[in-house]
Protein backbone atom coordinates (compact mmCIF):
# COMPACT_ATOMS: atom_id res chain seq x y z
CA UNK A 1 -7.46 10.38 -7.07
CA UNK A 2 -7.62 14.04 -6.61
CA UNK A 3 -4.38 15.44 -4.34
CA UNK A 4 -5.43 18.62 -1.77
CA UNK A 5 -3.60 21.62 -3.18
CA UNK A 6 -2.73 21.94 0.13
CA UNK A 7 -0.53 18.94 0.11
CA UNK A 8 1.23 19.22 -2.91
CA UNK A 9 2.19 22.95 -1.66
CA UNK A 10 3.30 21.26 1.24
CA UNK A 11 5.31 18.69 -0.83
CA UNK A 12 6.43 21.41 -3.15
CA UNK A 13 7.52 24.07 -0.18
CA UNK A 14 9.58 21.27 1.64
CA UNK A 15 11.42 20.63 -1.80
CA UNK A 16 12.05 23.87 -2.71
CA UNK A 17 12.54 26.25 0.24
CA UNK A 18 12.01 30.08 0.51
CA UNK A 19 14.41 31.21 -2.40
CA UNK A 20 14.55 29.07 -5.37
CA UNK A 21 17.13 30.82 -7.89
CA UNK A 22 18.30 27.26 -9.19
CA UNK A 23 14.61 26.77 -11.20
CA UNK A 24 13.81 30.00 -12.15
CA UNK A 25 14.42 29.28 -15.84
CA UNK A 26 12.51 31.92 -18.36
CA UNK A 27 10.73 30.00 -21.36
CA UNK A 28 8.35 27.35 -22.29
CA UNK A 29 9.94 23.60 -21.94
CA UNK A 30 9.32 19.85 -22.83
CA UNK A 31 9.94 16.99 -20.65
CA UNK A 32 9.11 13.27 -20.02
CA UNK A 33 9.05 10.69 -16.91
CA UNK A 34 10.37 7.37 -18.13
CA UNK A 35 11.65 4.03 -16.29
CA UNK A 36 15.11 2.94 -16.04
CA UNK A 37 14.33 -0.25 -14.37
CA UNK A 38 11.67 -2.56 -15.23
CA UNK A 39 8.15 -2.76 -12.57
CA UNK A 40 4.50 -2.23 -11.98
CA UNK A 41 3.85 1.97 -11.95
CA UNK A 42 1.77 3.47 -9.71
CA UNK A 43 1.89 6.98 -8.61
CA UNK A 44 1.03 8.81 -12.25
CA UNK A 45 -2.32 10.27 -10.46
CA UNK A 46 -0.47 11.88 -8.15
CA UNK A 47 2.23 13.27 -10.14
CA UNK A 48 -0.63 14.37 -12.65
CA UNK A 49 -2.02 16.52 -9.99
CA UNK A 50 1.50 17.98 -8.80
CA UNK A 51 2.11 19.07 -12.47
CA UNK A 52 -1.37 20.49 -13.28
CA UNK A 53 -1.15 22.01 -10.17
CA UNK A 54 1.92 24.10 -11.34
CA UNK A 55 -0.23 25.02 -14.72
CA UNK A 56 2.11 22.13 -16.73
CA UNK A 57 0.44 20.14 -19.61
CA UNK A 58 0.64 16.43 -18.90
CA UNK A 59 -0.05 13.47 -21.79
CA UNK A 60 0.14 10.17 -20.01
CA UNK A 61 1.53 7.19 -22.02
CA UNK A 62 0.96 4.28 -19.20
CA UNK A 63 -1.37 3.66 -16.43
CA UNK A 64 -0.87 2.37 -12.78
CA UNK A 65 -0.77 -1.22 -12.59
CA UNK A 66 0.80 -1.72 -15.87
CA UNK A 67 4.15 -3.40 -16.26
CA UNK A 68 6.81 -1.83 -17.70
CA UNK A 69 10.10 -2.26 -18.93
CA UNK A 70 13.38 -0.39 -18.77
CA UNK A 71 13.00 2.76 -21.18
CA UNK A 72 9.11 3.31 -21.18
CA UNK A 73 8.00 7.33 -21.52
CA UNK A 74 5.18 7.26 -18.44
CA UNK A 75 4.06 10.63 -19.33
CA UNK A 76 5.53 13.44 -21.12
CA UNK A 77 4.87 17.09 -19.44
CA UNK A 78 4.95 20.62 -21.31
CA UNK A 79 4.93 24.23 -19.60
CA UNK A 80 6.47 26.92 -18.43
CA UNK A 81 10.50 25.67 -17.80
CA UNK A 82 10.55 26.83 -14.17
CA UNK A 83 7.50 25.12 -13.45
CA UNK A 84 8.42 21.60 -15.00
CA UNK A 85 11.60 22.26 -13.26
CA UNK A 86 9.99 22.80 -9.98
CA UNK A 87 7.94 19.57 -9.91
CA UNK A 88 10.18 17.11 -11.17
CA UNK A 89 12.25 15.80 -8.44
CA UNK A 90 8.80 15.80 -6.44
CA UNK A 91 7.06 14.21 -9.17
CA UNK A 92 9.52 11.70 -9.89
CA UNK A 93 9.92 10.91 -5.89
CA UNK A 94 6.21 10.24 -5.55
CA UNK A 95 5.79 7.85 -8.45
CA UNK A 96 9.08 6.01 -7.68
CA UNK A 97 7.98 5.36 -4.38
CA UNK A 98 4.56 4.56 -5.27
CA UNK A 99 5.92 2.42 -7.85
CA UNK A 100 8.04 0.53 -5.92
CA UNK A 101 5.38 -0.33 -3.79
CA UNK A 102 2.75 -1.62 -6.84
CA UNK A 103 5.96 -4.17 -7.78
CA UNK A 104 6.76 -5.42 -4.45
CA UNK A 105 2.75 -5.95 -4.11
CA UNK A 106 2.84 -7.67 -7.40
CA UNK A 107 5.81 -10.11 -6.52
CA UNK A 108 3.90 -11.39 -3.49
CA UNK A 109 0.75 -11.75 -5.55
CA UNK A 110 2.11 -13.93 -8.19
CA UNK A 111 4.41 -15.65 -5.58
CA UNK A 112 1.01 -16.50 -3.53
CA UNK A 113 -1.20 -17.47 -6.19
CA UNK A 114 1.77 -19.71 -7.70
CA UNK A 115 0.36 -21.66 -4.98
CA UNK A 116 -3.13 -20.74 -4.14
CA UNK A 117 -5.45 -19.04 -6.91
CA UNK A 118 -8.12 -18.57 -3.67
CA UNK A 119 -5.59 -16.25 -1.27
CA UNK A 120 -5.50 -12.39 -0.71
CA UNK A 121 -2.63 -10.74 -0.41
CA UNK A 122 -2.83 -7.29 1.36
CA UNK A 123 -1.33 -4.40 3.12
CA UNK A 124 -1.19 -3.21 6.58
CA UNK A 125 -1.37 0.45 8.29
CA UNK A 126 2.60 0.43 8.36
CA UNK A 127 2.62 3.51 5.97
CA UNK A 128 4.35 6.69 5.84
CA UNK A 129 2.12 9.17 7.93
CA UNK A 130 1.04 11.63 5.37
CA UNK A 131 1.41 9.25 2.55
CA UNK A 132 -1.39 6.05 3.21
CA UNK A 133 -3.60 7.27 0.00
CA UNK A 134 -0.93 7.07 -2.43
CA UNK A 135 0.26 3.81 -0.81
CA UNK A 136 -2.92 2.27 -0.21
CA UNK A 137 -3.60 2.93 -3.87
CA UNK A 138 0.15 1.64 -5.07
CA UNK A 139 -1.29 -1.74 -3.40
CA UNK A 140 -4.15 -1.83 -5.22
CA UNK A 141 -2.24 -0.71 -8.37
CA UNK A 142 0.36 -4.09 -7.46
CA UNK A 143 -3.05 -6.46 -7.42
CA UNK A 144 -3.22 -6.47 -3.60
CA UNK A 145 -5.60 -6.12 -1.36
CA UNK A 146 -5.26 -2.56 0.71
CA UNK A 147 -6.87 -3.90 4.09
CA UNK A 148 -8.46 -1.37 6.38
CA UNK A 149 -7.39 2.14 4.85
CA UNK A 150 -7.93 3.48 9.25
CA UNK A 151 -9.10 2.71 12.36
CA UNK A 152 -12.91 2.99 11.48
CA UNK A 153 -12.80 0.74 8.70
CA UNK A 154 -12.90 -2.71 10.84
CA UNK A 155 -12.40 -3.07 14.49
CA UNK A 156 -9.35 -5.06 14.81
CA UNK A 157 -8.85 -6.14 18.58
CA UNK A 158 -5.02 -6.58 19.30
CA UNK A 159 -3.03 -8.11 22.50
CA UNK A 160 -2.96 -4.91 24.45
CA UNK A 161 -6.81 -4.90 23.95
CA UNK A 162 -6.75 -8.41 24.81
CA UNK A 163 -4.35 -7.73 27.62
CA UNK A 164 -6.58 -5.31 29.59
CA UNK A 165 -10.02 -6.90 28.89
CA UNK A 166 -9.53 -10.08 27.59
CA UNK A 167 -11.25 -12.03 24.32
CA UNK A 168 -14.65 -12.46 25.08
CA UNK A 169 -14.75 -9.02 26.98
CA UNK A 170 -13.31 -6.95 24.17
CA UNK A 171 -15.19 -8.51 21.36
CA UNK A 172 -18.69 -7.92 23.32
CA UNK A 173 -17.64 -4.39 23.93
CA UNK A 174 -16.40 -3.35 20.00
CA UNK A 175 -19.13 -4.98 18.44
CA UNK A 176 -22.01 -3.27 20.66
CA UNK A 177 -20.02 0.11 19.67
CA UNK A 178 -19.84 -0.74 15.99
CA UNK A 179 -22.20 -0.14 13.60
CA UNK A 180 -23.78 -3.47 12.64
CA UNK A 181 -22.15 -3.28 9.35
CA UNK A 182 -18.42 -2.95 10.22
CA UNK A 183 -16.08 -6.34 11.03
CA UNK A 184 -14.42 -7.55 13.77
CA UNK A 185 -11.16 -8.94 13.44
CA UNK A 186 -8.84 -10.20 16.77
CA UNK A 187 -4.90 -10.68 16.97
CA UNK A 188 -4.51 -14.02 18.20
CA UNK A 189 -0.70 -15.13 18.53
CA UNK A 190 -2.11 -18.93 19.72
CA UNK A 191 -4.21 -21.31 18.52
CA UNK A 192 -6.00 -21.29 21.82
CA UNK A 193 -6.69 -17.41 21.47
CA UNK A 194 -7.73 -17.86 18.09
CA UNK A 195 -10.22 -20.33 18.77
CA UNK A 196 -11.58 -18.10 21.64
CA UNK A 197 -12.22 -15.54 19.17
CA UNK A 198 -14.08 -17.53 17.26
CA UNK A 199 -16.13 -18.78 19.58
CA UNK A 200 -16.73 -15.06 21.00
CA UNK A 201 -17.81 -13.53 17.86
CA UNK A 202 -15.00 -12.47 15.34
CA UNK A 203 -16.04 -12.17 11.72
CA UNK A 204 -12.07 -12.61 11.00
CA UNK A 205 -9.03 -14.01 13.07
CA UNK A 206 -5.56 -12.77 12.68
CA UNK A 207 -2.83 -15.58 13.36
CA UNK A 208 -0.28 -13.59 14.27
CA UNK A 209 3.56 -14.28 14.29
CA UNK A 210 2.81 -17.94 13.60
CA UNK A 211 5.21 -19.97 11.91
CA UNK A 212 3.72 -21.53 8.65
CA UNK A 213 3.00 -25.11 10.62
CA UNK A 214 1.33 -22.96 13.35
CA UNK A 215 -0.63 -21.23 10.95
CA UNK A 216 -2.24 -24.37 9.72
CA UNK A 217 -3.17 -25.36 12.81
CA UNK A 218 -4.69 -22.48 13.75
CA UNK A 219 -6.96 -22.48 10.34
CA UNK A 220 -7.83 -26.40 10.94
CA UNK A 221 -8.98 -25.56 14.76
CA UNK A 222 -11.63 -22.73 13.39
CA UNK A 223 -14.74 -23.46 12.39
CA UNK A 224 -15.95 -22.76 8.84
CA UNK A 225 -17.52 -19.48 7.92
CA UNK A 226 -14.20 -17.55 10.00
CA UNK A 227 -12.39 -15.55 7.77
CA UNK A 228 -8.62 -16.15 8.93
CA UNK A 229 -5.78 -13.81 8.42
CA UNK A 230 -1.86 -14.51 8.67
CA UNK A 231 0.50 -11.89 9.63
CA UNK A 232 3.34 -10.90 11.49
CA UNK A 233 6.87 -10.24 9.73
CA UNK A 234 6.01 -11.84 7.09
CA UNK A 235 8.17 -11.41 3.97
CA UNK A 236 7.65 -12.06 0.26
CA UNK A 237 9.30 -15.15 0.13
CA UNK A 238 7.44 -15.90 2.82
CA UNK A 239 4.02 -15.62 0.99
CA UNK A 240 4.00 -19.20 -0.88
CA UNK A 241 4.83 -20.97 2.93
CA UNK A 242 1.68 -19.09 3.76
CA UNK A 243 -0.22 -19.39 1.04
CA UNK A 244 -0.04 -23.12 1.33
CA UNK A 245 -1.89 -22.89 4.98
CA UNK A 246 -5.37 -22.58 3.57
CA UNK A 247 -5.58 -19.35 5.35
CA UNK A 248 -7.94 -16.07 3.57
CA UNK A 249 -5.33 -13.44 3.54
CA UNK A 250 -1.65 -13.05 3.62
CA UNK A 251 -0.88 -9.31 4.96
CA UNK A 252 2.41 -8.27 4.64
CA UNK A 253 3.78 -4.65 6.20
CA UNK A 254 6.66 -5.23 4.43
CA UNK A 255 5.82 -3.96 1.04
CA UNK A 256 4.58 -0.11 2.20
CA UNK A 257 7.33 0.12 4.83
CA UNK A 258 10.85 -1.27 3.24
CA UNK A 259 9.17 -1.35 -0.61
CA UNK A 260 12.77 0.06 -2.88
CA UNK A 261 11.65 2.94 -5.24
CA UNK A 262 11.40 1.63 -8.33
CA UNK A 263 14.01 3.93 -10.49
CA UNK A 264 12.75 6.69 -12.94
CA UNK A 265 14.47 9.61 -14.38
CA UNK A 266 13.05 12.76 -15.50
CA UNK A 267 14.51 14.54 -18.71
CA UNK A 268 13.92 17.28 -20.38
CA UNK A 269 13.92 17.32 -23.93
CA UNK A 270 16.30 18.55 -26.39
């Protein structure tokens, strides 16, 4: 995954300020990344880039997606001092976060397929604006499913949609809009509503805020060939309740938007 320059300047400007004196260390110096807490990493790509981008040398030891235990070198990094300096805390910030995603992702994956070998776990767009590639890709990295990445990857008709035109309505005016290759998914927060959906078109229905029972019933009212999706505060100990509905996908906000950084520490050597 290549990182604009323009970003990481960005990333690096709001760390640093207008007068770093605090990294301006002369020299040539050694570090390394490693875990203190055990996890799924994700986020090495990106603090690849930030490094490189400072002219730093980086040798990666791990890749995203692998699990790790407390005590693993990630990557070791080699340069000039005040540039290792200068990108750590970033560094270290974007991979912890990133990781921390990839092992919440995992959790729910194993916790759903504990149950059901056939269901998808997968993300949502509740990401931090400026952030969705490196999350998106910390799903992926966990063994989920990243759902649409925006707005033009599936047309995904919600209640306020359904509010102003209603089911049928909406779905006949996104599809003639669409191109003939791109999904439509609707919100449906009743079984009623979902089976309208259904009937009007949807490629996928989206049973949302349903309690586990509800959920069932929703799937058991479609007919076959509808992909169904449950949603809606769903947590990861939630997932196996879901799981168990017979429903396609599990999507979870949850593990972008309150996902704990898994904990790394940067050192420098000797």
């Amino acid at each position: 995954m290549r990182i604009e320059r323009s970003r990481i300047e960005r990333w690096l400007r709001e760390d640093l300020g207008c007068h770093d004196i605090t990294n301006d260390v002369p020299g040539e110096t050694n570090g390394r990344l490693i875990t203190t807490t055990a996890g799924v990493i994700a986020g090495l790509d990106a603090a690849t880039e930030l490094f490189n981008h400072l002219g730093c040398s980086v040798d990666l030891r791990r890749s995203s997606g692998e699990r790790v235990e407390a005590g693993e070198t990630l990557f070791r990094v080699s340069g000039p001092a005040s540039a290792v300096l200068r990108g750590e805390r970033v560094a270290l910030n974007v991979a912890g976060h990133a990781s921390g995603i990839a092992t919440r992702t995992r959790t729910a994956v194993d916790a759903a397929h504990r149950v059901s070998d056939s269901v998808t776990v997968a993300g949502t767009r509740k990401t931090t604006p400026g952030l969705r590639g490196i999350e998106k890709r910390a799903i992926a990295a966990g063994g989920g499913d990243t759902h649409r990445l925006d707005c033009s990857h599936m047309v995904m008709i919600k209640d306020n949609h359904i509010a102003v035109l209603g089911v049928e309505r909406a779905v006949e005016r996104f599809r003639e809009r669409s191109s003939f290759a791109t999904s439509v998914e609707v919100e449906a927060e009743t079984t009623e509503v979902a089976v309208a959906a259904a009937d009007a078109g949807a490629d996928v229905v989206l049973l949302d805020n349903m309690t586990p029972a509800e959920t069932e019933a929703a799937v058991e009212a479609l007919p076959e060939g509808v992909l169904t999706e449950a949603s809606g505060g769903i947590t990861v100990e939630d997932v196996p309740s879901y799981a168990e509905t017979g429903v396609d996908v599990v999507s979870l906000g949850s593990i972008t938007h309150s996902a704990p950084a898994l904990d790394l520490s940067f050192r420098i050597d000797g």
